[in-house]
N, C-alpha and C. Protein backbone atom coordinates (compact mmCIF):
# COMPACT_ATOMS: atom_id res chain seq x y z
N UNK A 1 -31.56 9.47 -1.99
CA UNK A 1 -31.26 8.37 -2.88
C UNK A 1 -32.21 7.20 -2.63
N UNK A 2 -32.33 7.18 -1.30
CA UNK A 2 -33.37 5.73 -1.20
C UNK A 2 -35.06 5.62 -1.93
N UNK A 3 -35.19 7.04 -1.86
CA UNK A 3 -36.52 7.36 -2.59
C UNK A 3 -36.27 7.65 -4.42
N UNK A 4 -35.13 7.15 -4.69
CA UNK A 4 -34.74 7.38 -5.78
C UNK A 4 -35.36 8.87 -6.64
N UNK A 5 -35.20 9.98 -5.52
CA UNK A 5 -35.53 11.25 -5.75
C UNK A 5 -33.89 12.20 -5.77
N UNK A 6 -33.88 12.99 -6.43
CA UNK A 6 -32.40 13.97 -6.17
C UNK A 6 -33.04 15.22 -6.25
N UNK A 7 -32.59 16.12 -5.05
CA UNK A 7 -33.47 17.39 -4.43
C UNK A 7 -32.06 18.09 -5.06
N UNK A 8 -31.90 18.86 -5.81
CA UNK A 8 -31.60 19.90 -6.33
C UNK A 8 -31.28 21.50 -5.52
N UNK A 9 -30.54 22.38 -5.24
CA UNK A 9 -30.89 23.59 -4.89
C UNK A 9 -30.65 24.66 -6.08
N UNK A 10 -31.39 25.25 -6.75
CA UNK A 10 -30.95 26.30 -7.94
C UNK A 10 -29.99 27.74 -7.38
N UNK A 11 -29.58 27.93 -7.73
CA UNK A 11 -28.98 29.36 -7.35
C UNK A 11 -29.83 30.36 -7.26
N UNK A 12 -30.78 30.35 -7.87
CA UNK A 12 -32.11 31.16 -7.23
C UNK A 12 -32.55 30.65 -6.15
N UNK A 13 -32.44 29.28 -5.57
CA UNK A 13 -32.93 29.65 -4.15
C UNK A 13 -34.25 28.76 -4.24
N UNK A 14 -34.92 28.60 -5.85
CA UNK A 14 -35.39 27.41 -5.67
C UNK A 14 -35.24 25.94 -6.14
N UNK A 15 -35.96 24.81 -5.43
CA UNK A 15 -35.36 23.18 -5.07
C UNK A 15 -36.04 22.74 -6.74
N UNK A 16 -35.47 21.88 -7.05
CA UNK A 16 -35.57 20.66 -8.14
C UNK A 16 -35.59 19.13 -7.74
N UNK A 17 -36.69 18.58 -7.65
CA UNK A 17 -36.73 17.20 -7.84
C UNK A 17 -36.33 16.17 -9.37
N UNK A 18 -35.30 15.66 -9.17
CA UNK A 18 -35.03 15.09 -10.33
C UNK A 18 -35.36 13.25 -10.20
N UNK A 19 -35.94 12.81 -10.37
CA UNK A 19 -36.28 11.19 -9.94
C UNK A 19 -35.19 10.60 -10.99
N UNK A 20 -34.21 9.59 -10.51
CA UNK A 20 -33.34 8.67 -10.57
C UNK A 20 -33.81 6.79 -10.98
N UNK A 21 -33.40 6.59 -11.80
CA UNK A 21 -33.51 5.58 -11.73
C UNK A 21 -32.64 4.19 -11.12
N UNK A 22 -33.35 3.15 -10.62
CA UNK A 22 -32.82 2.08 -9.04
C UNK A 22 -31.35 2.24 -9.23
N UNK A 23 -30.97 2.06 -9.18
CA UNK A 23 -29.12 1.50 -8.60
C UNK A 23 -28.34 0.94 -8.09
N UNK A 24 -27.65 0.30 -7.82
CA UNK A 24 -26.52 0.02 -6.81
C UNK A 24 -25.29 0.99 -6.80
N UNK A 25 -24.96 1.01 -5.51
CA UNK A 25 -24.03 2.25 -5.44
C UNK A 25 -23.07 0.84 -4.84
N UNK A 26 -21.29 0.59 -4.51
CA UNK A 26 -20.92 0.14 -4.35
C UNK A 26 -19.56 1.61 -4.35
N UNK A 27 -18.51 1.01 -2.86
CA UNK A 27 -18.06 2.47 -2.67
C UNK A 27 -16.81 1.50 -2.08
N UNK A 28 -15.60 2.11 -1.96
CA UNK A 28 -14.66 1.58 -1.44
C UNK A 28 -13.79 2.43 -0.94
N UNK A 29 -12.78 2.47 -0.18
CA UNK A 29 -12.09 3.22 0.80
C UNK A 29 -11.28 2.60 1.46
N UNK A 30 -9.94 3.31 1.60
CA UNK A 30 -9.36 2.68 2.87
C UNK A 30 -8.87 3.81 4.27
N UNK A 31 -9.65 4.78 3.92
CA UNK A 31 -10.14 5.60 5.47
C UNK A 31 -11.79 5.70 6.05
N UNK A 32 -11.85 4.58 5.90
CA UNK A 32 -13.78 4.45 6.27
C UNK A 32 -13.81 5.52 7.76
N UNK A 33 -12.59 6.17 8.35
CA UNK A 33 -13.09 6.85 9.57
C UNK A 33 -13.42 8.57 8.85
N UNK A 34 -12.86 8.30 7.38
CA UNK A 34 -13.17 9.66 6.77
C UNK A 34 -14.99 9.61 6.54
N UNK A 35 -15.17 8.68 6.20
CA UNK A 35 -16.87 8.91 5.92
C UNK A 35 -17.72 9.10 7.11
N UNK A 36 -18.78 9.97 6.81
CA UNK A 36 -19.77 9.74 7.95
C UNK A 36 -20.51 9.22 8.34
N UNK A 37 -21.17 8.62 9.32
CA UNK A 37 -21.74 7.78 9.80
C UNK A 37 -23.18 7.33 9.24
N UNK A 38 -23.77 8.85 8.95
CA UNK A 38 -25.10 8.47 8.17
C UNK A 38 -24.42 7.52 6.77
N UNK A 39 -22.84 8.54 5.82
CA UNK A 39 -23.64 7.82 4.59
C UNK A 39 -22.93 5.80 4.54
N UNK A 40 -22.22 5.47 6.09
CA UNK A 40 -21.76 4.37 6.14
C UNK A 40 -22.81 3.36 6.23
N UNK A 41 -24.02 4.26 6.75
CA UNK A 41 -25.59 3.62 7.23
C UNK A 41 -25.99 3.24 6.33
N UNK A 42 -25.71 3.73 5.08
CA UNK A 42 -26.53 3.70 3.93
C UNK A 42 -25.74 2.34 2.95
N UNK A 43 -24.78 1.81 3.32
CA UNK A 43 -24.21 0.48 3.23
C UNK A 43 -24.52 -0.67 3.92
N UNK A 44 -25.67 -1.24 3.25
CA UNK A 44 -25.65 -2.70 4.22
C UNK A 44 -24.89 -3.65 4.67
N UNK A 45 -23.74 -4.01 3.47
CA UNK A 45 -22.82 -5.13 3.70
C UNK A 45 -21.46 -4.06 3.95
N UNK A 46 -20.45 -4.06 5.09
CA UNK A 46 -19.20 -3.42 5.02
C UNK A 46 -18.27 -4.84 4.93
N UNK A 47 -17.66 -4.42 4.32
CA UNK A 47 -16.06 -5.65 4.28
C UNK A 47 -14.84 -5.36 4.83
N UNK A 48 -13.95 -5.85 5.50
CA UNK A 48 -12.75 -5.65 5.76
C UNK A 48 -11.52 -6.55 5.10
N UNK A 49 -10.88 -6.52 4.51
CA UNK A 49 -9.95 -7.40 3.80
C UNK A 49 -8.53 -7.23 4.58
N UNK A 50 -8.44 -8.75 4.61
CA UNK A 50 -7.01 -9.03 5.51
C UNK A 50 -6.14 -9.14 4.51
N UNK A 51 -4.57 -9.19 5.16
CA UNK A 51 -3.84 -9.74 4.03
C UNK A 51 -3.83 -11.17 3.83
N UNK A 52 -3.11 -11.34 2.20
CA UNK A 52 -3.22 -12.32 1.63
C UNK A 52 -2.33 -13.48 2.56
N UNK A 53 -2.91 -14.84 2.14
CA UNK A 53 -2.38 -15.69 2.57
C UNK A 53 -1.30 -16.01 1.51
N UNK A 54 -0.18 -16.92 2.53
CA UNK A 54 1.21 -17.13 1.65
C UNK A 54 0.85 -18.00 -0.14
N UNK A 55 -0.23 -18.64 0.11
CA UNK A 55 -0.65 -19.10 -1.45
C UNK A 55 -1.32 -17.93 -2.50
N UNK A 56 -2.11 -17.53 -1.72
CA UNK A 56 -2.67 -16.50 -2.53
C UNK A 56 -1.87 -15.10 -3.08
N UNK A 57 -0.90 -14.65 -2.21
CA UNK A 57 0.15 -13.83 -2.45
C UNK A 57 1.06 -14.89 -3.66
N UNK A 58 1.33 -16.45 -3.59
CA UNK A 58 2.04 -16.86 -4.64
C UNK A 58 1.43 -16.82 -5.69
N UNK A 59 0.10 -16.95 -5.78
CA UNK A 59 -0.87 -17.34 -7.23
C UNK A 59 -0.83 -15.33 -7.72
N UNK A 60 -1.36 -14.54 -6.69
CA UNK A 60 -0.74 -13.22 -7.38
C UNK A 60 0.49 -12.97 -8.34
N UNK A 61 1.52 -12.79 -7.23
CA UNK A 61 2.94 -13.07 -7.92
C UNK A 61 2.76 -13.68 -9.06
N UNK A 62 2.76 -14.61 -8.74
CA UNK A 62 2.52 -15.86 -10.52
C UNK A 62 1.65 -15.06 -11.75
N UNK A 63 1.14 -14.68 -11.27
CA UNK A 63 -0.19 -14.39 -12.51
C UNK A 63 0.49 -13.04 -12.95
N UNK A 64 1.57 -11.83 -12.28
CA UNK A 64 1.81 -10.73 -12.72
C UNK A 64 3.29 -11.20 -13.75
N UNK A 65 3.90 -11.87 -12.91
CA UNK A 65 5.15 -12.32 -13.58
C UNK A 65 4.68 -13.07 -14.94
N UNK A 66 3.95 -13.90 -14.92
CA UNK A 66 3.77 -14.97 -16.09
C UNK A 66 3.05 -13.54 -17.36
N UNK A 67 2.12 -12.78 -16.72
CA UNK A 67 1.45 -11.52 -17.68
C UNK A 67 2.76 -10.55 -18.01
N UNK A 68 3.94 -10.27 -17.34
CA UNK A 68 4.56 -9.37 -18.30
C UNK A 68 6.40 -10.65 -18.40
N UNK A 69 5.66 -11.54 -18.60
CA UNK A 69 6.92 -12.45 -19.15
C UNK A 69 8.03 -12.63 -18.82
N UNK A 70 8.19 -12.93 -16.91
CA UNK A 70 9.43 -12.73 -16.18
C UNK A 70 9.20 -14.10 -16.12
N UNK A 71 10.40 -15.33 -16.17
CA UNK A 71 10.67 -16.27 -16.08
C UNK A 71 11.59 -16.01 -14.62
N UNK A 72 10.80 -16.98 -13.54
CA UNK A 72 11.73 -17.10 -13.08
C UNK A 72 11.01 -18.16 -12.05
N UNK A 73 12.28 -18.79 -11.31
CA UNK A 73 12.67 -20.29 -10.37
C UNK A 73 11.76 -20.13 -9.25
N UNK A 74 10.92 -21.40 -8.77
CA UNK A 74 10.10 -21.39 -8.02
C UNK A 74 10.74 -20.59 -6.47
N UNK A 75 12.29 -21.24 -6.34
CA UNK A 75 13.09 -21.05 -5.38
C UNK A 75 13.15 -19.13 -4.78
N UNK A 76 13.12 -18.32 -5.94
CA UNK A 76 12.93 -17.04 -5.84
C UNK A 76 11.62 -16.27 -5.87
N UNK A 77 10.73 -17.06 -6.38
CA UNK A 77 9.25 -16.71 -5.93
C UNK A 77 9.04 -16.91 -4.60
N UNK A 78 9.51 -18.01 -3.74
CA UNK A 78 9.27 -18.38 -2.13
C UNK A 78 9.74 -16.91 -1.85
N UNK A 79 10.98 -16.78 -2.17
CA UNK A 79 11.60 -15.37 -1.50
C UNK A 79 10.94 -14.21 -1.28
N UNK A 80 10.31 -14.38 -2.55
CA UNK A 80 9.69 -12.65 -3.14
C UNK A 80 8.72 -12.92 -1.92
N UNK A 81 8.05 -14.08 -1.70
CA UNK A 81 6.72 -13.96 -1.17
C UNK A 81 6.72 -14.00 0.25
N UNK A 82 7.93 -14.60 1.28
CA UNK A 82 8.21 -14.57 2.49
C UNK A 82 9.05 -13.23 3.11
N UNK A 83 9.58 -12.56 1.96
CA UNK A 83 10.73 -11.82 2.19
C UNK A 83 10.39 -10.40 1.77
N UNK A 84 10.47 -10.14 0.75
CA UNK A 84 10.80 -8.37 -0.35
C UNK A 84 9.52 -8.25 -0.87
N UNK A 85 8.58 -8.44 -0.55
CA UNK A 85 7.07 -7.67 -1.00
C UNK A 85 6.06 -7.69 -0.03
N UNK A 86 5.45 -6.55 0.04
CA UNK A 86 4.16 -6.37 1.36
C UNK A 86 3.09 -7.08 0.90
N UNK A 87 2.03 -7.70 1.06
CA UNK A 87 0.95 -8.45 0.78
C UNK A 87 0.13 -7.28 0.04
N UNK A 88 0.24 -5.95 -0.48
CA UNK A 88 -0.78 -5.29 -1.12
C UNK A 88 -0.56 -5.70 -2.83
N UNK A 89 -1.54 -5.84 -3.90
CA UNK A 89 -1.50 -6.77 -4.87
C UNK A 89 -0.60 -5.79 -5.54
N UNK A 90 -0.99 -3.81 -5.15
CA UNK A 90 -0.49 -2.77 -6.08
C UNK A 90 1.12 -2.82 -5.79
N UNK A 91 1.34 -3.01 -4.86
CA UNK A 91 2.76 -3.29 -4.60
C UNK A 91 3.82 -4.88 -5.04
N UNK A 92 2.47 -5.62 -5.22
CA UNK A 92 3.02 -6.97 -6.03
C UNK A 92 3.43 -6.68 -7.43
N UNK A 93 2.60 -5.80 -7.90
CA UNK A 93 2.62 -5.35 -9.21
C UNK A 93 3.57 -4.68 -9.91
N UNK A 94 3.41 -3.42 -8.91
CA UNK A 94 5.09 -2.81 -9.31
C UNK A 94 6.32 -3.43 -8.82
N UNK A 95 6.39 -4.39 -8.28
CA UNK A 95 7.44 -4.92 -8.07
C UNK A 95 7.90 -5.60 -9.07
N UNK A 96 6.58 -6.27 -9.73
CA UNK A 96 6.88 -7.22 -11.38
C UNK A 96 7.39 -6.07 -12.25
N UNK A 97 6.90 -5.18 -11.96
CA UNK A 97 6.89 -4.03 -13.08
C UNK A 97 8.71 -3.85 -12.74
N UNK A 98 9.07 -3.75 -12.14
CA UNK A 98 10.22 -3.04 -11.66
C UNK A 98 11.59 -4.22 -12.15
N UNK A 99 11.09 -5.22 -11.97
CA UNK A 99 12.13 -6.58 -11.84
C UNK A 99 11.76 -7.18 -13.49
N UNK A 100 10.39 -7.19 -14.13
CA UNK A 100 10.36 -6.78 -15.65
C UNK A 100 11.60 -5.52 -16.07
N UNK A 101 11.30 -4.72 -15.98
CA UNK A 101 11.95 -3.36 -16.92
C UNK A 101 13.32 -3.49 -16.68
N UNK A 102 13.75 -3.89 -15.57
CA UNK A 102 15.58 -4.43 -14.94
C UNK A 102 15.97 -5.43 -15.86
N UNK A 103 15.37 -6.30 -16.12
CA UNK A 103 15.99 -7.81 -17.24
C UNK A 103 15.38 -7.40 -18.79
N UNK A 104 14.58 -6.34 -18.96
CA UNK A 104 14.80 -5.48 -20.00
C UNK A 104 15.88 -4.87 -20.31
N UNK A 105 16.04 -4.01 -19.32
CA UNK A 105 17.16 -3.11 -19.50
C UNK A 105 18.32 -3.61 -20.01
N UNK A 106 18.62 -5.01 -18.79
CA UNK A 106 19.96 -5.63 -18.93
C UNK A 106 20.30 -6.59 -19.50
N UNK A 107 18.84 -6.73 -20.70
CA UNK A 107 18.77 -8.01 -21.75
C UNK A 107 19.24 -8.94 -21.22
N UNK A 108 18.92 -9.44 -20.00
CA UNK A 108 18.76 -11.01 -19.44
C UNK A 108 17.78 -11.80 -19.58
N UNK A 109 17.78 -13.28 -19.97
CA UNK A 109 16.94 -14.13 -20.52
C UNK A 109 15.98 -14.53 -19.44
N UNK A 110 16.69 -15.34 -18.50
CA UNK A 110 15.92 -15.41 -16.79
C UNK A 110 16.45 -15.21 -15.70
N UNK A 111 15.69 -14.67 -14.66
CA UNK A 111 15.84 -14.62 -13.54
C UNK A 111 16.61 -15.36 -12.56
N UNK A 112 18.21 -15.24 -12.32
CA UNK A 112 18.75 -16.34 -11.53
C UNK A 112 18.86 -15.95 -10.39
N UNK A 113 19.90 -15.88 -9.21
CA UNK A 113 19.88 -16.13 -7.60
C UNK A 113 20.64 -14.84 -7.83
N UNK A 114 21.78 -14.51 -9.01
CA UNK A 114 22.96 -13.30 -8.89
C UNK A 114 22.25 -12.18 -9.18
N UNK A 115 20.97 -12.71 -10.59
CA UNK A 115 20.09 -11.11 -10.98
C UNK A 115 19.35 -10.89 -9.77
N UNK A 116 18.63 -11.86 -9.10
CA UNK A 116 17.76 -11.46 -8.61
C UNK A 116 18.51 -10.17 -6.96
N UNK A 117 19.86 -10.72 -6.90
CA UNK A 117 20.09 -9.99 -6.08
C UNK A 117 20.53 -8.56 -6.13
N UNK A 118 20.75 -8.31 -7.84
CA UNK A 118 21.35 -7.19 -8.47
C UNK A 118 20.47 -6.44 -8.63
N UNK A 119 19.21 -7.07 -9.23
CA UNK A 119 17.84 -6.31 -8.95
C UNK A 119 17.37 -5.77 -7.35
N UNK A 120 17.33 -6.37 -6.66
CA UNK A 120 17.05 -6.01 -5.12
C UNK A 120 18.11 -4.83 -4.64
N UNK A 121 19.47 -5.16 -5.26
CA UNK A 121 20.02 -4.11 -4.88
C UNK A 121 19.81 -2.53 -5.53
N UNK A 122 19.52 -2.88 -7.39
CA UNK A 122 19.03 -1.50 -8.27
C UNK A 122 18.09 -1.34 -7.33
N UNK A 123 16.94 -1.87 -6.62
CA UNK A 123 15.70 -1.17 -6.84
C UNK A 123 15.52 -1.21 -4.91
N UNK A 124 16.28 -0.89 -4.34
CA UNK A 124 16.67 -1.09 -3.26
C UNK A 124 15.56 -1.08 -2.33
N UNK A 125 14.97 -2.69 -2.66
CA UNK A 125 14.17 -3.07 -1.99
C UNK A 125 14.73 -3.94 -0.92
N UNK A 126 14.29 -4.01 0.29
CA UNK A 126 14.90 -4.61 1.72
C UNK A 126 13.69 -5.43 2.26
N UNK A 127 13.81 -6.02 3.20
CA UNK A 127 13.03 -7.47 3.78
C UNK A 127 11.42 -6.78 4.33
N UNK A 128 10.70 -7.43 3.53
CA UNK A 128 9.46 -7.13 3.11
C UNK A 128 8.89 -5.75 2.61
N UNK A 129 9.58 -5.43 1.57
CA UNK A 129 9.10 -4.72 0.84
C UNK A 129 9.43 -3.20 1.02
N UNK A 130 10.17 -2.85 1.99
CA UNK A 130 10.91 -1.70 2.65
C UNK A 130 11.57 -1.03 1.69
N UNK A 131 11.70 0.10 1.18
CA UNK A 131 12.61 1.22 0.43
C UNK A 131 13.05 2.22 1.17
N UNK A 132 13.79 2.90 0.57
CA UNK A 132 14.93 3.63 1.23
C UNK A 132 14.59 4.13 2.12
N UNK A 133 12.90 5.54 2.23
CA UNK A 133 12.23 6.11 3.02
C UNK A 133 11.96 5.36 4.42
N UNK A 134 11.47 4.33 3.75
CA UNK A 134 11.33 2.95 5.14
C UNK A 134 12.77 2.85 5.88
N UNK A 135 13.86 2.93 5.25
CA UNK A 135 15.27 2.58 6.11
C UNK A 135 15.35 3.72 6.76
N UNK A 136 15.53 5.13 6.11
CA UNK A 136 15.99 6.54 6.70
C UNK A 136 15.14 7.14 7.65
N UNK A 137 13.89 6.33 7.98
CA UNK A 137 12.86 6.38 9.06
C UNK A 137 13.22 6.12 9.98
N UNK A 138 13.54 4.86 9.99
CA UNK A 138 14.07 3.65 11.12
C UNK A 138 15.61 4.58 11.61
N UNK A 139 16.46 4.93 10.21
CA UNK A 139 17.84 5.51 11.03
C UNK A 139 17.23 6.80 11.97
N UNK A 140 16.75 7.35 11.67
CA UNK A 140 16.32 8.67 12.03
C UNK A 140 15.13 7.97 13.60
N UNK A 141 14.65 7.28 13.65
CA UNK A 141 14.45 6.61 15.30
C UNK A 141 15.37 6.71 16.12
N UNK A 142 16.31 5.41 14.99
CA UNK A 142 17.52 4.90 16.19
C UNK A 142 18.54 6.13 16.48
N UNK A 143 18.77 7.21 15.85
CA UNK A 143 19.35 8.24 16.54
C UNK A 143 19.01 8.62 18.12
N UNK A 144 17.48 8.19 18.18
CA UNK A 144 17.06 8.71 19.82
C UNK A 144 17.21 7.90 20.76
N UNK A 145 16.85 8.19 21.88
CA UNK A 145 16.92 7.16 23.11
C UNK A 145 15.22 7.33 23.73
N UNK A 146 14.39 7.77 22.96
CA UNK A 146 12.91 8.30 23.64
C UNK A 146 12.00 8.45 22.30
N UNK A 147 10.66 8.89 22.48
CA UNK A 147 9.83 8.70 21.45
C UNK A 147 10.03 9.91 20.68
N UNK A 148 9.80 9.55 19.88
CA UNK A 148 9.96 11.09 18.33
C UNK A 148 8.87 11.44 17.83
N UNK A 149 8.57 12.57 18.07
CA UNK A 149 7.26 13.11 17.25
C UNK A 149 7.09 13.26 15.59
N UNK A 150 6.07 13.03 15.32
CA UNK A 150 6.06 12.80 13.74
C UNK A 150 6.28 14.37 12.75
N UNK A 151 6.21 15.08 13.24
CA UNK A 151 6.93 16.64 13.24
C UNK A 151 8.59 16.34 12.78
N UNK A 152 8.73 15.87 13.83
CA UNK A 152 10.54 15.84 13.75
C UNK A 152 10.80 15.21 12.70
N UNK A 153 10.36 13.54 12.71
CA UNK A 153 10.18 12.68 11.70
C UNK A 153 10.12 13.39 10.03
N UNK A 154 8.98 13.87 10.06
CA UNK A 154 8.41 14.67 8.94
C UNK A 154 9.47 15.39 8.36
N UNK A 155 10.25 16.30 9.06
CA UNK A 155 11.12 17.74 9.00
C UNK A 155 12.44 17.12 9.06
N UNK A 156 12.68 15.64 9.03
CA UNK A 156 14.22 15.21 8.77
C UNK A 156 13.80 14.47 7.45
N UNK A 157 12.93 13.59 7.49
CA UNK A 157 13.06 13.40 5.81
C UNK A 157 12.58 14.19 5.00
N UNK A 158 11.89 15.47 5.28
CA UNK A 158 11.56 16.23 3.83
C UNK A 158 10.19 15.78 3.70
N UNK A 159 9.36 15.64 4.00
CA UNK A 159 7.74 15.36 3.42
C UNK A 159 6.99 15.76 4.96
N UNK A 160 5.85 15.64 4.38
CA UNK A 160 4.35 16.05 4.80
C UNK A 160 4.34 15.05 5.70
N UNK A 161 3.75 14.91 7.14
CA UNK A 161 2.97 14.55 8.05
C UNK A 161 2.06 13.37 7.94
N UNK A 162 1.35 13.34 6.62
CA UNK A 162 0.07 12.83 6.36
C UNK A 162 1.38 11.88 5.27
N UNK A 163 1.80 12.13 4.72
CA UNK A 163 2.82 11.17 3.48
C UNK A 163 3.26 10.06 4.03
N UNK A 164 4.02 10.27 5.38
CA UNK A 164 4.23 9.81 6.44
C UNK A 164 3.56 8.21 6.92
N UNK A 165 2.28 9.41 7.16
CA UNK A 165 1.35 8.12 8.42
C UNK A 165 0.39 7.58 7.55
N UNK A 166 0.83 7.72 6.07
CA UNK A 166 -0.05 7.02 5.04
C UNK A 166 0.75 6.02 3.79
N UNK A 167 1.68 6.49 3.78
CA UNK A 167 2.79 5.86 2.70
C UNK A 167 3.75 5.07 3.38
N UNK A 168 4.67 5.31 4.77
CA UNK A 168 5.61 4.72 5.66
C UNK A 168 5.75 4.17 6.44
N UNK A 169 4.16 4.54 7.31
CA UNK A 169 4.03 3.91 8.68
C UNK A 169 3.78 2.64 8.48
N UNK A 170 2.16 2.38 7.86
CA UNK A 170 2.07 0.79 7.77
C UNK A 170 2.58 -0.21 7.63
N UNK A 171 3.33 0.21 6.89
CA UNK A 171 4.57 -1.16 6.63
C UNK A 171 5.07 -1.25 8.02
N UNK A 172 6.13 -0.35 8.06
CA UNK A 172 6.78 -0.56 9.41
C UNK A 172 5.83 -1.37 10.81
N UNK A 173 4.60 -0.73 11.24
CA UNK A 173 4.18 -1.13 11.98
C UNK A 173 3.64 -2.75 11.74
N UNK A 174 3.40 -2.60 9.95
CA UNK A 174 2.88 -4.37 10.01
C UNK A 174 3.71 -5.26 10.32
N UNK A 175 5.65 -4.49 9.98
CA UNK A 175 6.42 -5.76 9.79
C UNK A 175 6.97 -5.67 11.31
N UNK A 176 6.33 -5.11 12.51
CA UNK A 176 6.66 -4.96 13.82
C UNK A 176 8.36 -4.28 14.07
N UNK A 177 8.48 -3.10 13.40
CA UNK A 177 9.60 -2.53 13.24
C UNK A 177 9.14 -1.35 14.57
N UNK A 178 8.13 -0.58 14.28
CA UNK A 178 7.64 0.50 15.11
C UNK A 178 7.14 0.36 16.04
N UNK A 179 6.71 1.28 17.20
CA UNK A 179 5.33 1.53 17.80
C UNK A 179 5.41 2.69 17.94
N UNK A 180 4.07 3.11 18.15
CA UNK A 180 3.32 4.70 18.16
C UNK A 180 2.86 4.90 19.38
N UNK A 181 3.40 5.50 20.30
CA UNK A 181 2.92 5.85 21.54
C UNK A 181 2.64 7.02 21.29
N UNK A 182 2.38 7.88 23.05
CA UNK A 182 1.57 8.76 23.38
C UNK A 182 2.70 10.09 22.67
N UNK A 183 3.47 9.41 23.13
CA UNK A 183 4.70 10.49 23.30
C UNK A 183 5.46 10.75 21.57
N UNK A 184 5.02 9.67 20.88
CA UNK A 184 5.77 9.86 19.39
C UNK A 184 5.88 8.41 18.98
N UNK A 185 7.14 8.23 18.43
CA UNK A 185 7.13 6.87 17.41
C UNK A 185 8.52 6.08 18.28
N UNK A 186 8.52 4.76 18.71
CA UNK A 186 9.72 4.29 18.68
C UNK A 186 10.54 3.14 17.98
N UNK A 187 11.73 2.74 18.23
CA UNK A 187 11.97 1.60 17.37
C UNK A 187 11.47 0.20 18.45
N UNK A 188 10.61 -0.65 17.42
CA UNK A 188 10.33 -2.37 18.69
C UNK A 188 11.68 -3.18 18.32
């Protein structure tokens, strides 16, 4: 690519030079330990993105709610934003999405302190952003007195290994619920 050349192999066995014209390639990921090292080389600038700060998570919020037309009290935005949503924007999103389609459903005009709790309870979201999988994790810890292997874990709720330590863990570990030792997972 840097020679803006593309070497070809034919199924006969012989090579094709195809010349490319300049580019920018721009690539994103959130397992950069999946790529390899040469083609990470081939990125000059890498970025790491933290989570959002408590304003910037509010100006999110704000901008999804105000785009699908949820009215609601500054007093319950603090909430959403200290409390029942993880700092990822896709998860800010469906949460609008979710708390939209609820005051659809239940033809409510705005968002008060009783919906908002009726909603939290339909969509059984828990303190920062936690769903059910996230709770039946944690019960399925506190059953032990020692670390639990993610096997066991895996084979009591019903899913994959990788579903797991890609969809369940992070949270937990961001909101300091877990730790991951040598030995398996425990409750902090």
């Amino acid at each position: 690519m840097e020679d803006s050349i593309i070497d070809i192999v034919m199924p006969d066995g012989e090579s094709m030079r195809i010349p490319i014209n300049p580019f920018t390639l721009i690539g994103a990921t959130t397992k950069s330990e999946s790529l390899s090292q040469p083609l990470k080389n081939r990125f000059v600038y890498q970025f790491h993105f933290m989570d959002y700060s408590t304003l910037e998570k509010q100006h999110i919020i704000q901008t999804y709610l105000d785009k699908h037309q949820v009215p609601l009290s500054d007093k319950l935005l603090l909430d959403i934003i200290h409390h029942k949503v993880d700092s990822v924007p896709r998860e800010i999103h469906n949460m609008c999405i979710k708390l939209r389609d609820y005051i659809i459903a239940h033809n409510i005009a705005s968002v008060d302190e009783v919906t908002w709790e009726a909603f939290l309870l339909h969509a059984q979201i828990d303190e920062g952003g936690m769903s059910v999988l996230h709770k039946k994790y944690l019960d399925i810890l506190s059953q032990y007195d020692r670390p639990i292997g993610l096997r066991t874990i895996a084979v009591q709720l019903g899913m994959h290994e990788k579903a797991i330590e890609e969809d369940i863990e992070p949270l937990l570990l961001k909101l300091g619920k877990i730790e991951k030792q040598a030995g398996g997972r425990v409750l902090v």
